[in-house]
Protein backbone atom coordinates (compact mmCIF):
# COMPACT_ATOMS: atom_id res chain seq x y z
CA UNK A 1 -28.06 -8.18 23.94
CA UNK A 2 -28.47 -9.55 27.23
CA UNK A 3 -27.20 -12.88 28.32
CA UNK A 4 -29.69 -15.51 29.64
CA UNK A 5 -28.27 -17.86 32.52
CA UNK A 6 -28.03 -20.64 30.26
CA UNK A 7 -25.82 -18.69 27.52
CA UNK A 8 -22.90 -18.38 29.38
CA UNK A 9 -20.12 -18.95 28.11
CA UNK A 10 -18.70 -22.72 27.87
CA UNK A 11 -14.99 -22.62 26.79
CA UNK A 12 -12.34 -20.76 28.76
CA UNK A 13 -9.91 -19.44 26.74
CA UNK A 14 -5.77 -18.14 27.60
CA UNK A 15 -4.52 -15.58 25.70
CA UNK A 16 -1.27 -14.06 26.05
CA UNK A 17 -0.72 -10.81 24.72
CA UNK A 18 2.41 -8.51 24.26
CA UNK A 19 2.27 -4.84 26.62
CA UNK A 20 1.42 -2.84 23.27
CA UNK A 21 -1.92 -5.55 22.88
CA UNK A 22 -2.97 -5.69 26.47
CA UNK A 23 -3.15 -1.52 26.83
CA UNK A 24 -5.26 -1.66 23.96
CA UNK A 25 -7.58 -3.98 25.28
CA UNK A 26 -7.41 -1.98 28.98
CA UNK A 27 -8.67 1.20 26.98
CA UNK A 28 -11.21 -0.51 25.35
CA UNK A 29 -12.84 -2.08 27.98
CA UNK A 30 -12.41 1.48 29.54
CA UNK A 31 -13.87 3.23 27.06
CA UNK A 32 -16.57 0.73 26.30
CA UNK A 33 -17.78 -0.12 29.55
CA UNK A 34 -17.31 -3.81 28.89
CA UNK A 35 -15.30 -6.68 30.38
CA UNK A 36 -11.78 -7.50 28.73
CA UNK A 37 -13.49 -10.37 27.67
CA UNK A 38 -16.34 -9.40 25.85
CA UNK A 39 -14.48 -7.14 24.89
CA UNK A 40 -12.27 -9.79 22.84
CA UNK A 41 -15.68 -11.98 22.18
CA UNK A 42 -16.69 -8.86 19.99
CA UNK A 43 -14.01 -8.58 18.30
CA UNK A 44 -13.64 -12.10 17.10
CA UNK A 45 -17.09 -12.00 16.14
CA UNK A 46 -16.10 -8.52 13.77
CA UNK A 47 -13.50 -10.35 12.63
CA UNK A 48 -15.24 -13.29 11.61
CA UNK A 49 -18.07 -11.62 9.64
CA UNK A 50 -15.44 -9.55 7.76
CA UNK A 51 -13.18 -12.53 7.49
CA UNK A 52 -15.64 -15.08 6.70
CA UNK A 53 -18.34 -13.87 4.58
CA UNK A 54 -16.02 -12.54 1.96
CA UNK A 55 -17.37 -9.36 1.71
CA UNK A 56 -14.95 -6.69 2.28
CA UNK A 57 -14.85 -3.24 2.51
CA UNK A 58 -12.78 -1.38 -0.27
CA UNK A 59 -9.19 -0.63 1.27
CA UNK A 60 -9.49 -3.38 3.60
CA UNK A 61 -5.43 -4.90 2.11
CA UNK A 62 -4.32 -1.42 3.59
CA UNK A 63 -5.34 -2.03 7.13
CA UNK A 64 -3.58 -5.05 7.08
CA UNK A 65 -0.56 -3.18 6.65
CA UNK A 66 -1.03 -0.42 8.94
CA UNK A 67 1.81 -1.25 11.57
CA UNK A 68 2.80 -4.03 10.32
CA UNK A 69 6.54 -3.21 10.99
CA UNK A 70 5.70 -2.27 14.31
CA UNK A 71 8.11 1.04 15.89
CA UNK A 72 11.38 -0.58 15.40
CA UNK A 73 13.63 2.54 14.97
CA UNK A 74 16.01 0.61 12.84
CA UNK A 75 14.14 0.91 10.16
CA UNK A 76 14.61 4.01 7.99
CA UNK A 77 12.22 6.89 8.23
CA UNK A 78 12.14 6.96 4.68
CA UNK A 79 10.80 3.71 3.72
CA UNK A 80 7.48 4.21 2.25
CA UNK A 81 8.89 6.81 0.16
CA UNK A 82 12.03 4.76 -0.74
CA UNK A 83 10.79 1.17 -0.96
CA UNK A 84 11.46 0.45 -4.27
CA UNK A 85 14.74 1.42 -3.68
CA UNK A 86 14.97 -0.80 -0.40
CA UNK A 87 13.94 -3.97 -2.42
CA UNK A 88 16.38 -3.56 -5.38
CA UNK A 89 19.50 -3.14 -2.34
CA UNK A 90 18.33 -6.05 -1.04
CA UNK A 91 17.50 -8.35 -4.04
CA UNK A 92 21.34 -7.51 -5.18
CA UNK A 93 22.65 -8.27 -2.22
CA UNK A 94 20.53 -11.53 -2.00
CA UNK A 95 22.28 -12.22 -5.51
CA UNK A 96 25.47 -11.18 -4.27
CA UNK A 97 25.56 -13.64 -1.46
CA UNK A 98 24.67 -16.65 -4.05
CA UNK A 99 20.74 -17.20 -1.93
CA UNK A 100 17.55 -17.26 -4.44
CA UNK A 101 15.82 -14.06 -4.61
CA UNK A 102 12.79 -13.86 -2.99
């Protein structure tokens, strides 16, 4: 949809955004053909008819957690597979040290 001279846009925005964040958004606009910022201007507006009208794919919870933990190599490989075992280590320890589990 085009833009008429009288829809531009009105509010400036800053955004600062970690290296991992701002590639993403180069290869977009890349790919896409588009500016950075429309670019970000459709993606708020995805995110706001997901977010906002409530109606949500099925499996949506999981792409929440996709990355979530980022590629921090301290964490163990094995950690999907082993969570349950993960939590109970760290709920006794949590015990151990006298703190209120979570």
């Amino acid at each position: 949809m085009a833009r008429k001279r009288g829809d531009r846009v009105k509010e400036p925005v800053q955004v600062y955004l970690d290296q991992q964040d701002a590639t993403i958004l180069s290869n977009l606009a890349e790919q896409t053909g588009q500016s950075k910022a429309e670019v970000l201007r459709r993606a708020i507006r995805q995110m706001a008819q997901r977010e906002l009208t409530g109606k949500k794919k099925p499996g949506w919870s999981f792409e929440v957690l996709i990355g979530v933990l980022g590629d921090d190599p301290s964490y163990p490989p094995e950690l999907a597979e082993r969570h349950d075992d993960y939590l109970a280590e760290y709920l006794a320890e949590r015990k151990g040290s006298g703190t209120r589990p979570l």
